[in-house]
Protein backbone atom coordinates (compact mmCIF):
# COMPACT_ATOMS: atom_id res chain seq x y z
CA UNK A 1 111.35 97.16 14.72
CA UNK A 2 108.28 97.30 16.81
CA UNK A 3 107.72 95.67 19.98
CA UNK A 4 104.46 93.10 19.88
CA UNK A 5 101.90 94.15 22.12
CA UNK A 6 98.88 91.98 23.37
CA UNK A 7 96.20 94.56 22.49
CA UNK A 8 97.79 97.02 20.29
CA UNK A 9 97.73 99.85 22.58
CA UNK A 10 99.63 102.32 22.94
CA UNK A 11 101.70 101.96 26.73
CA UNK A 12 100.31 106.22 27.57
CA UNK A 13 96.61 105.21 26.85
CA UNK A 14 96.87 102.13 28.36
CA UNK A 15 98.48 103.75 31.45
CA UNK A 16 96.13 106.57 30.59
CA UNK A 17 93.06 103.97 30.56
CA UNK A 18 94.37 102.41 34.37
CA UNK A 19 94.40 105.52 36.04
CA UNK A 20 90.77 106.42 35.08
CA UNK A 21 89.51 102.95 36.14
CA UNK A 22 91.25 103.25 39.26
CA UNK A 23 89.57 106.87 39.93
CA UNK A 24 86.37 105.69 39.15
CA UNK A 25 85.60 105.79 35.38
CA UNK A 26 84.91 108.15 32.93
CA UNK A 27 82.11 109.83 34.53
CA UNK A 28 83.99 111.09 37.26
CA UNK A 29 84.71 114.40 35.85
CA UNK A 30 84.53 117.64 38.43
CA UNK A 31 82.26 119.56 36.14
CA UNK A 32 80.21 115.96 35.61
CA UNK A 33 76.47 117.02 36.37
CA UNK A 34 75.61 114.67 40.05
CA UNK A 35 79.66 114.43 40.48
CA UNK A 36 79.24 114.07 44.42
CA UNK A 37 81.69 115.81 45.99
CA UNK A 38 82.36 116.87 50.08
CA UNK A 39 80.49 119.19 49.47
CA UNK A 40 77.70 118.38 47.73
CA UNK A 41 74.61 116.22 49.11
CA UNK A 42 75.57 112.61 50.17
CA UNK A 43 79.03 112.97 49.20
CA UNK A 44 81.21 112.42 51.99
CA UNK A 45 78.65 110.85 53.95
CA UNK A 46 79.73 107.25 54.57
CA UNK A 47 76.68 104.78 55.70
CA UNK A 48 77.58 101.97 58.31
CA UNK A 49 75.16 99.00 58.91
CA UNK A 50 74.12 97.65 61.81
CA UNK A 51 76.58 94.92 61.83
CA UNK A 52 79.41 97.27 61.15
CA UNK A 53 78.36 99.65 64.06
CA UNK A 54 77.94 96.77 66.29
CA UNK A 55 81.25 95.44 65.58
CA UNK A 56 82.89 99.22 66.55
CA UNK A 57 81.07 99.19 69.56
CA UNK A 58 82.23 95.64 70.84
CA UNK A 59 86.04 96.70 69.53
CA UNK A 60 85.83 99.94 71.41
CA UNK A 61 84.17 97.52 74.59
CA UNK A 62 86.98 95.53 74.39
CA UNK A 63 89.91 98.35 74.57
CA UNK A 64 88.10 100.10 77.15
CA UNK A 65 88.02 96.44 79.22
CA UNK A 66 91.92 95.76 78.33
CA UNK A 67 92.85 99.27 79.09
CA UNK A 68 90.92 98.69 82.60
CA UNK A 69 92.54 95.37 83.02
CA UNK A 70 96.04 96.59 82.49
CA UNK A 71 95.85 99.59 84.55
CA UNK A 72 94.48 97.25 87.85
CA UNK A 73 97.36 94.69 87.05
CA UNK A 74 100.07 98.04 87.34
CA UNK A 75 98.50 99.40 90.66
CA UNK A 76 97.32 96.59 92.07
């Protein structure tokens, strides 16, 4: 007696299938020709916009200002 299963597949390629989607496909094999790695060109370079860097600069702003706040309230 065989258990039904929605598409058939077997429960290792299915599991199989999950883990490659979740690594980023087929095509992201070491030896793949243009796999980017650290250490290859653009790989482990991340690319911020200007919205995103402005947002790090007003979050950093803002720690800086509580951390100034907080020490004048404990010595003053």
């Amino acid at each position: 007696m065989t258990m039904w299963q929605p598409r058939g597949g077997d429960p290792e390629t299915v599991i199989r299938q999950a883990l490659r989607a979740q690594a980023g496909g087929a095509n992201r094999r070491p030896d793949a020709a243009g796999a980017a790695g650290p250490g290859s060109p653009g790989g482990g370079r991340v690319h911020l916009t200007t919205a995103q860097i402005l947002l790090i600069m007003a979050i950093i702003g803002l720690l800086i200002g509580m951390a100034a706040g907080f020490t004048v309230l404990l010595l003053g």
